[in-house]
PDB file of N, CA and C in Angstrom:
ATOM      1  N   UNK A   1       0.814  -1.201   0.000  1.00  0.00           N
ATOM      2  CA  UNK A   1       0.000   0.000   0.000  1.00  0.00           C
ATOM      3  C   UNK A   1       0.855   1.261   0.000  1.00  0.00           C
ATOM      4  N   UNK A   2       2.303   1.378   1.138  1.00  0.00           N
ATOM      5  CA  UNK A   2       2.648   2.314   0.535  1.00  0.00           C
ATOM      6  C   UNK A   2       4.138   1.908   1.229  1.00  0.00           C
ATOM      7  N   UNK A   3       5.130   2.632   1.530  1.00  0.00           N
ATOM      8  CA  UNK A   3       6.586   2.377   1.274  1.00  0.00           C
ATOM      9  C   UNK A   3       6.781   2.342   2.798  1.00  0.00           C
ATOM     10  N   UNK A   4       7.938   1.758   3.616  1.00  0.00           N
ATOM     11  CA  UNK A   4       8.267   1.974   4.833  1.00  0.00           C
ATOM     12  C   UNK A   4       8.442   3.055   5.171  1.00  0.00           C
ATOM     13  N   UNK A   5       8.807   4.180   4.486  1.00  0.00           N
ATOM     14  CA  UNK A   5       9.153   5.398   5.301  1.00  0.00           C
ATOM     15  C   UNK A   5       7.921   6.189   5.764  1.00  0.00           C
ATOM     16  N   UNK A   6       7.439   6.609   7.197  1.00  0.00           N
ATOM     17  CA  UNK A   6       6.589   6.987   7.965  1.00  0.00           C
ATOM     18  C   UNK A   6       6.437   8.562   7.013  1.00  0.00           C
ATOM     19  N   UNK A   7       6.765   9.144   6.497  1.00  0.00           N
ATOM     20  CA  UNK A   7       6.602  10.561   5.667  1.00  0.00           C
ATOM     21  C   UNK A   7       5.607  10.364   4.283  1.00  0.00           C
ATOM     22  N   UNK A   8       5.945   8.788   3.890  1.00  0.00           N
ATOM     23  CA  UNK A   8       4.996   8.296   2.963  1.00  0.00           C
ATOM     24  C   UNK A   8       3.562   7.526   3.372  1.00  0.00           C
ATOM     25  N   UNK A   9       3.672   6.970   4.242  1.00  0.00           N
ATOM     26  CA  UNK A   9       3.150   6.145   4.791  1.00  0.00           C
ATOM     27  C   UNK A   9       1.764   6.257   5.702  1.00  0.00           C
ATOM     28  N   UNK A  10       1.960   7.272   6.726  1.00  0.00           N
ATOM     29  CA  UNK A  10       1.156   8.612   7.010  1.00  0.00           C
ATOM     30  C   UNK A  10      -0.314   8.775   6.407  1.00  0.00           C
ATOM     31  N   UNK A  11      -0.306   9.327   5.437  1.00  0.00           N
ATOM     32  CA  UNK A  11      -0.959  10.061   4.642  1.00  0.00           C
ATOM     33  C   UNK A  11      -2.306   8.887   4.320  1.00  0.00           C
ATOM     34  N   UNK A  12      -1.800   7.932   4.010  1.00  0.00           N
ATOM     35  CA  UNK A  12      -2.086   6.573   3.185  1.00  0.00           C
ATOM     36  C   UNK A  12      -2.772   5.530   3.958  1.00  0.00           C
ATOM     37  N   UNK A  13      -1.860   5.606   5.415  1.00  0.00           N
ATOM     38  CA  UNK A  13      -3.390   5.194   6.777  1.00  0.00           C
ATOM     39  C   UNK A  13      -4.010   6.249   7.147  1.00  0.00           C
ATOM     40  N   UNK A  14      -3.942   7.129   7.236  1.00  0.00           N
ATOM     41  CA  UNK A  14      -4.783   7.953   7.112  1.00  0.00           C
ATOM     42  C   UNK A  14      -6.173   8.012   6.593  1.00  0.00           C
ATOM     43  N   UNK A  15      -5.862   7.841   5.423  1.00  0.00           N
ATOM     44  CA  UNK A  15      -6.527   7.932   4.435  1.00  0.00           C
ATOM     45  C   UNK A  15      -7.833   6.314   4.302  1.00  0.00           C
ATOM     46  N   UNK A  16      -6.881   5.138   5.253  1.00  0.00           N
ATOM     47  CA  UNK A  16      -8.072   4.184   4.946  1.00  0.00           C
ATOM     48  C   UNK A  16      -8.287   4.737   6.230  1.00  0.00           C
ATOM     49  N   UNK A  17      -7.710   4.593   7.231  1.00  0.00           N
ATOM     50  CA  UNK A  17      -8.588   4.874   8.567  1.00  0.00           C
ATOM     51  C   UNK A  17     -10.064   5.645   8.475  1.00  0.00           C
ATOM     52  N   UNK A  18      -9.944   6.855   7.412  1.00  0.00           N
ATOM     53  CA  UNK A  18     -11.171   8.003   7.769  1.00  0.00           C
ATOM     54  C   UNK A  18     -11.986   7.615   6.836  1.00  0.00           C
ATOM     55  N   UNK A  19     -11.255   6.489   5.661  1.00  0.00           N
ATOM     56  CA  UNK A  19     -12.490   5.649   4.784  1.00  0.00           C
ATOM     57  C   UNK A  19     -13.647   4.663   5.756  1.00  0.00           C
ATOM     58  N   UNK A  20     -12.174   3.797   6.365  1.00  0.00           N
ATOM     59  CA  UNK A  20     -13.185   3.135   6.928  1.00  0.00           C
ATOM     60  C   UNK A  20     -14.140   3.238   8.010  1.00  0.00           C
ATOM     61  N   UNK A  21     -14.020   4.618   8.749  1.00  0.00           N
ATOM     62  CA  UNK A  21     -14.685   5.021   9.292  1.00  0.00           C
ATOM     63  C   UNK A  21     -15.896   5.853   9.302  1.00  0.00           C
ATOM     64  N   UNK A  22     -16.034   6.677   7.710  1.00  0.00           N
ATOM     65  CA  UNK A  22     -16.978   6.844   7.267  1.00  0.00           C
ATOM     66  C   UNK A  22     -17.970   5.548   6.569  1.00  0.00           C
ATOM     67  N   UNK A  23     -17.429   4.425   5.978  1.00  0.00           N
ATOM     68  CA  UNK A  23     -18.449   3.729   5.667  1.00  0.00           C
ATOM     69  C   UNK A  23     -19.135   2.730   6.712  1.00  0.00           C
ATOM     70  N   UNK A  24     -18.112   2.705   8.256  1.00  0.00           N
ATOM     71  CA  UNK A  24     -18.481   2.262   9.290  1.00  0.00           C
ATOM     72  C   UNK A  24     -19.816   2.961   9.900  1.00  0.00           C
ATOM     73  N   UNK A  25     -20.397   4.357   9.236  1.00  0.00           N
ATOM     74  CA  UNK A  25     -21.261   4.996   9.859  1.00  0.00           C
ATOM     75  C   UNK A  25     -22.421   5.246   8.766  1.00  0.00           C
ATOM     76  N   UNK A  26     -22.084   3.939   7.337  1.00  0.00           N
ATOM     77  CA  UNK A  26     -22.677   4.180   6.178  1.00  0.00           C
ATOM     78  C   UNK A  26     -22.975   4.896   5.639  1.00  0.00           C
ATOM     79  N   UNK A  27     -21.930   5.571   5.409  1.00  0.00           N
ATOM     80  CA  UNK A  27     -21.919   6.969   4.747  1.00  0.00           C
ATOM     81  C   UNK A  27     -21.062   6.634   3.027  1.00  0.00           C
ATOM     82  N   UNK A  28     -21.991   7.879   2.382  1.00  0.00           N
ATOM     83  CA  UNK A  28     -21.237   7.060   0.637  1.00  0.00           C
ATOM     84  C   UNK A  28     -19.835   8.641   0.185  1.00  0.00           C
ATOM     85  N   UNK A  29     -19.737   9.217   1.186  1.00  0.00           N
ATOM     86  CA  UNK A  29     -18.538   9.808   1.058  1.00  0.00           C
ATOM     87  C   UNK A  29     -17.644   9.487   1.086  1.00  0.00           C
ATOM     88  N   UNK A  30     -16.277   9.755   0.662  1.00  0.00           N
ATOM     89  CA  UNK A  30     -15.114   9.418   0.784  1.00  0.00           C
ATOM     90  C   UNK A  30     -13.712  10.624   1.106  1.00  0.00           C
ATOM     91  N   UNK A  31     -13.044  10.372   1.890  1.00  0.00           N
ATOM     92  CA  UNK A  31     -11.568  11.111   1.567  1.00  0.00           C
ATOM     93  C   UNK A  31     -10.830  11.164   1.273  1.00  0.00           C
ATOM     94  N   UNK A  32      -9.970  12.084   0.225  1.00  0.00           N
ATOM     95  CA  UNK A  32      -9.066  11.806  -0.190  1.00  0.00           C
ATOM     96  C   UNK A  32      -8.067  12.592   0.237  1.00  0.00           C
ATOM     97  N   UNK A  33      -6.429  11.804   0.396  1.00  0.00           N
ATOM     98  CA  UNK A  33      -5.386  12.615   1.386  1.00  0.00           C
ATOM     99  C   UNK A  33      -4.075  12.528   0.427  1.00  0.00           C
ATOM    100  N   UNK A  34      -3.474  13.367   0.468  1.00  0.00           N
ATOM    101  CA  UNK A  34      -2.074  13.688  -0.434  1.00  0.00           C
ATOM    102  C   UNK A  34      -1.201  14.108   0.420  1.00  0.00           C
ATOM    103  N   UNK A  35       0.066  13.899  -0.331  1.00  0.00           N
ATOM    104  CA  UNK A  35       1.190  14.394   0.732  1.00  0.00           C
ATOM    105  C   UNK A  35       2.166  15.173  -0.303  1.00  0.00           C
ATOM    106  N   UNK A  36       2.366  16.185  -0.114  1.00  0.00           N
ATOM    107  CA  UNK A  36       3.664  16.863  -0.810  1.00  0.00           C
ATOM    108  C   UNK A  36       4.850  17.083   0.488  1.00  0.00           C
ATOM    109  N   UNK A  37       5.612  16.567   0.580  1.00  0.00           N
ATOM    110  CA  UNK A  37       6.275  16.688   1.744  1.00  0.00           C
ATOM    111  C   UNK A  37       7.358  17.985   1.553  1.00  0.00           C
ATOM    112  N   UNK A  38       7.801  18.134   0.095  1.00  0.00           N
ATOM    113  CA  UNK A  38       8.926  19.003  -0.437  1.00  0.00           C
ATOM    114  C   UNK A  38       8.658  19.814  -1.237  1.00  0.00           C
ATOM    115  N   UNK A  39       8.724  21.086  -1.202  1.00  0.00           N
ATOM    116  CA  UNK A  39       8.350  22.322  -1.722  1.00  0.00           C
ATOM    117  C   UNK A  39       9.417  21.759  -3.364  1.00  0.00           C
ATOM    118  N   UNK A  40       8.447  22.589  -4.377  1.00  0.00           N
ATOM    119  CA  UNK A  40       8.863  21.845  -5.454  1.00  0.00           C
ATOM    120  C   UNK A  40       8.311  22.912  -6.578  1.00  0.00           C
ATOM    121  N   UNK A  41       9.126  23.218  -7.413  1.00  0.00           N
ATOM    122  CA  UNK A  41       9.273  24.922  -8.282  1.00  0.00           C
ATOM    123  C   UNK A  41       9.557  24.918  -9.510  1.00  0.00           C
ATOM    124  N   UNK A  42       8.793  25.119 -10.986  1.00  0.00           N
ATOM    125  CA  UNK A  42       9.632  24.562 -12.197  1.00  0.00           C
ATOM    126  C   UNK A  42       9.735  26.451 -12.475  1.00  0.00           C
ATOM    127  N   UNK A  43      10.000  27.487 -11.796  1.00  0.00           N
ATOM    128  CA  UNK A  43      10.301  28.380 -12.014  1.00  0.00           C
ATOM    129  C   UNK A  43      11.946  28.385 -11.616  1.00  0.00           C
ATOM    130  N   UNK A  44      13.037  28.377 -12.797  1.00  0.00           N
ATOM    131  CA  UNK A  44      14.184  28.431 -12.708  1.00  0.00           C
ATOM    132  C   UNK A  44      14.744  29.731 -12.293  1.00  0.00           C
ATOM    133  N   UNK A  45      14.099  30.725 -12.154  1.00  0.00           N
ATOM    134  CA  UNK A  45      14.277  31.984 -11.312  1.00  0.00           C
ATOM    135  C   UNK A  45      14.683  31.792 -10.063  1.00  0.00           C
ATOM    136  N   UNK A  46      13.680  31.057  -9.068  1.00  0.00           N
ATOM    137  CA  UNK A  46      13.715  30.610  -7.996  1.00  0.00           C
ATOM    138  C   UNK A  46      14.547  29.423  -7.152  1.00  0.00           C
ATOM    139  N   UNK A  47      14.607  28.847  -9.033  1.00  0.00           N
ATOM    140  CA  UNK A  47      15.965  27.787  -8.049  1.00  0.00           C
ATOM    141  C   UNK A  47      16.681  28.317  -7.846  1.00  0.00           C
ATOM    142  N   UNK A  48      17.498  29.196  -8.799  1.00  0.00           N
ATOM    143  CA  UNK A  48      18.610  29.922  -8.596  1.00  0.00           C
ATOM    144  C   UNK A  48      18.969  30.821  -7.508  1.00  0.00           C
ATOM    145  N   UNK A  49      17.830  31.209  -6.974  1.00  0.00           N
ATOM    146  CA  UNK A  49      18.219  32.100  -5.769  1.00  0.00           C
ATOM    147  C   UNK A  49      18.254  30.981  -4.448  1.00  0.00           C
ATOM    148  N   UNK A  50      17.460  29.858  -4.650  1.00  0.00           N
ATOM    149  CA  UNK A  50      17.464  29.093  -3.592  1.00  0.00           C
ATOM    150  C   UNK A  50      19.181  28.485  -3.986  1.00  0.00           C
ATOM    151  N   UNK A  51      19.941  27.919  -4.901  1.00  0.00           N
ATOM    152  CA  UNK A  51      20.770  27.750  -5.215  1.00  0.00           C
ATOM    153  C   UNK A  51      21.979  28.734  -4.440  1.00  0.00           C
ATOM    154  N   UNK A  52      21.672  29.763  -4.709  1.00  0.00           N
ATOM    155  CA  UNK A  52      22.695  30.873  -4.026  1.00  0.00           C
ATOM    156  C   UNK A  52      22.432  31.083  -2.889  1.00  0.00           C
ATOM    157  N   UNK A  53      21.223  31.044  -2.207  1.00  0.00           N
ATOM    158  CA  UNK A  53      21.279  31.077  -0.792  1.00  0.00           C
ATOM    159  C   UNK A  53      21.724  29.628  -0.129  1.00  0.00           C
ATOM    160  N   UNK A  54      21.376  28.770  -0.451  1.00  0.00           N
ATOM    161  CA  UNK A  54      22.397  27.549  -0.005  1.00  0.00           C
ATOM    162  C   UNK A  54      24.153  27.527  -0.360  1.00  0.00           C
ATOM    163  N   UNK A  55      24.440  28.131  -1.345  1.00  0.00           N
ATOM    164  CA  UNK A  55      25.862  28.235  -1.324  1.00  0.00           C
ATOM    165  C   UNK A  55      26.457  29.417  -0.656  1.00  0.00           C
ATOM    166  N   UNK A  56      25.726  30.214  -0.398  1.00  0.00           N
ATOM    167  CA  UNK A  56      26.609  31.449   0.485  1.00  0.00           C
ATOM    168  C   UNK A  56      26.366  30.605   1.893  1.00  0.00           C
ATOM    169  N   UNK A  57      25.097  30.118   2.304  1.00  0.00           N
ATOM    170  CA  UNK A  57      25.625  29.100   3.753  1.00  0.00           C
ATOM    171  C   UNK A  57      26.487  28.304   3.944  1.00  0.00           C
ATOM    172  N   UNK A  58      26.427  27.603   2.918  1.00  0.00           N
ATOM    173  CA  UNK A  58      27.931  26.939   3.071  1.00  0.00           C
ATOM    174  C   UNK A  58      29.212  27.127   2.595  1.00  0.00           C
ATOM    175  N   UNK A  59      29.394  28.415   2.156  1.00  0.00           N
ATOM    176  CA  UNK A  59      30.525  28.960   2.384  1.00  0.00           C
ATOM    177  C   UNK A  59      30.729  29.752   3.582  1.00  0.00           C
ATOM    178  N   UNK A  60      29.790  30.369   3.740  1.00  0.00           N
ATOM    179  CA  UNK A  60      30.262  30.749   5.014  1.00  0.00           C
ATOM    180  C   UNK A  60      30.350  29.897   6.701  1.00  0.00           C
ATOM    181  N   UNK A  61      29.765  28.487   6.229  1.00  0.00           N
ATOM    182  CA  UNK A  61      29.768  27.593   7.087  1.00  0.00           C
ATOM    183  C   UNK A  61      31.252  27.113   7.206  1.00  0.00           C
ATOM    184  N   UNK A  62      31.668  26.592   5.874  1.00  0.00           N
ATOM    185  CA  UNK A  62      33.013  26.299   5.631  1.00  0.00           C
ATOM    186  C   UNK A  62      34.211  27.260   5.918  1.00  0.00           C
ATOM    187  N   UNK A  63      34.130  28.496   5.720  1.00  0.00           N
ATOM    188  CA  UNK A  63      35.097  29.374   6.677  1.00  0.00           C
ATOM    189  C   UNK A  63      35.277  29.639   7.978  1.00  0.00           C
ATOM    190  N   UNK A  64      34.268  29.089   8.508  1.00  0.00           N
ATOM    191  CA  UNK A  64      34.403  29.438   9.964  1.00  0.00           C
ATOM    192  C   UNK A  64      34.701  27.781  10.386  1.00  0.00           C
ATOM    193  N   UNK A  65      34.756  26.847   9.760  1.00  0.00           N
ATOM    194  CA  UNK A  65      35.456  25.572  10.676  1.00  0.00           C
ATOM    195  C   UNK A  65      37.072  25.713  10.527  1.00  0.00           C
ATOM    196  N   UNK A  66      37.712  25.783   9.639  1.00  0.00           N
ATOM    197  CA  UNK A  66      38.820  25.747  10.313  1.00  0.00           C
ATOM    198  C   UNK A  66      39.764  26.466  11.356  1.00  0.00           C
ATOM    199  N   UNK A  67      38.926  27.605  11.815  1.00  0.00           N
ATOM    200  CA  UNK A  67      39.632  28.430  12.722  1.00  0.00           C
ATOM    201  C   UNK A  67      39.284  27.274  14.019  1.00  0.00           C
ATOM    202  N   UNK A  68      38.131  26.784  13.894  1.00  0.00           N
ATOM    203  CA  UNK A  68      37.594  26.421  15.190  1.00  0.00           C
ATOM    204  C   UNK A  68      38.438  25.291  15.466  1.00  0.00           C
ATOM    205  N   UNK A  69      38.790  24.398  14.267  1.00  0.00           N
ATOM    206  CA  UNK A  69      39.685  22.961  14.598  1.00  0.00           C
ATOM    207  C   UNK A  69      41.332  23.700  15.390  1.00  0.00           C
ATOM    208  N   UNK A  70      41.755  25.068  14.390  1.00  0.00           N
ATOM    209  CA  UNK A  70      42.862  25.577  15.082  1.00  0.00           C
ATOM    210  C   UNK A  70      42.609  25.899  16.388  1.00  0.00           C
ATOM    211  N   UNK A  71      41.663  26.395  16.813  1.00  0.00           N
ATOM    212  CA  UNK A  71      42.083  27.197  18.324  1.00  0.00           C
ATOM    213  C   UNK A  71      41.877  25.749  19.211  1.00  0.00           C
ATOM    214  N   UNK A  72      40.978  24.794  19.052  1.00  0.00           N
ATOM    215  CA  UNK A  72      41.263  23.608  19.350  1.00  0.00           C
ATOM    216  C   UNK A  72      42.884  23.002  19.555  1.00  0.00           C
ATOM    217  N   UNK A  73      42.476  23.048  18.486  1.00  0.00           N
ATOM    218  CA  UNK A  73      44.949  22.206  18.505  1.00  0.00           C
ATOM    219  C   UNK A  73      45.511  22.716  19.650  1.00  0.00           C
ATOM    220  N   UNK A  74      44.900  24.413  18.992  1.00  0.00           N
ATOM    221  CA  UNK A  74      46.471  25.352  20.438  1.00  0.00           C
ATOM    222  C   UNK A  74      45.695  25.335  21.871  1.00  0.00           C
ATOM    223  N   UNK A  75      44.707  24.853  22.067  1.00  0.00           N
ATOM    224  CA  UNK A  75      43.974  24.542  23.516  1.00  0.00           C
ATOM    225  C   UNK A  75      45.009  23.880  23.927  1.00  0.00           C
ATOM    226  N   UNK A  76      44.425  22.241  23.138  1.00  0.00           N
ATOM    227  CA  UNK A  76      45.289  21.287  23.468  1.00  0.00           C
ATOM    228  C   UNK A  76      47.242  21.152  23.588  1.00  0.00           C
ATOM    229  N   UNK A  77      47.016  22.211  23.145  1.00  0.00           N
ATOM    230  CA  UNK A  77      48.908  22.172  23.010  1.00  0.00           C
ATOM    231  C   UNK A  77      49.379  22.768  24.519  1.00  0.00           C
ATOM    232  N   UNK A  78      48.487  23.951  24.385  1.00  0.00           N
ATOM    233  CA  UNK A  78      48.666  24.637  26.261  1.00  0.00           C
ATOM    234  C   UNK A  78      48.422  23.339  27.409  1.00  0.00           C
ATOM    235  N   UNK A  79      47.619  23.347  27.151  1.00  0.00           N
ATOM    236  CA  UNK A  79      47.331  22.219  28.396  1.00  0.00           C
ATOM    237  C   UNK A  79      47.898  20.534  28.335  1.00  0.00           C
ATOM    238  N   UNK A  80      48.459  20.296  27.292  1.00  0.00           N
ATOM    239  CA  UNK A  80      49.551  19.348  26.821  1.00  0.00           C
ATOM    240  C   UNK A  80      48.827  18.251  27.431  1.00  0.00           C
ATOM    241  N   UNK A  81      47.687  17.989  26.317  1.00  0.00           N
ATOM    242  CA  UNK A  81      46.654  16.873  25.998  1.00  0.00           C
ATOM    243  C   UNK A  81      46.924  16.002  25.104  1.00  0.00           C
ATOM    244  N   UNK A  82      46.652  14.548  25.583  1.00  0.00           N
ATOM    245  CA  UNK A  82      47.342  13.428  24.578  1.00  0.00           C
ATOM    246  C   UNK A  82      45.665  13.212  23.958  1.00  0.00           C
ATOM    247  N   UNK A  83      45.541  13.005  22.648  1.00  0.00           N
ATOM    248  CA  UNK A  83      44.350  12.702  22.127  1.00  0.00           C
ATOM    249  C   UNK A  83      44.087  10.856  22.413  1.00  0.00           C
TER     250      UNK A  83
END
């Protein structure tokens, strides 16, 4: 019925649960349930800025680790720590 992952899966008991609970009360309605879990854009305008805002985070993510591994080292060098 539908895949192991609980993000897919969800939606889909869901979906018989509130079936079978409407025809449990004989009712000739039905529900229907969808899942878009991921925002999703065929405007290439928008990738692109989402594109550039994910790469300026991780550049600027990536500049700030190696200072942090250095001041680490020279911690450890003062206090003359065996790893």
């Amino acid at each position: 019925m539908c895949s192991a992952e609980p993000i897919n899966c969800f939606p889909v008991l869901t979906n018989i649960l509130s079936n079978a609970f409407l025809r449990l009360f004989n009712s000739t309605a039905h529900i229907r349930v969808w899942s878009n879990p991921f925002y999703s854009t065929q405007n290439p305008e928008v990738k692109r800025e989402i594109f550039f805002i994910c790469l300026s985070y991780m550049l600027i993510l990536a500049s700030g680790l190696p200072p942090h591994f250095a001041v680490s080292s020279m911690e450890d060098y003062k206090v003359k720590s065996m790893h």
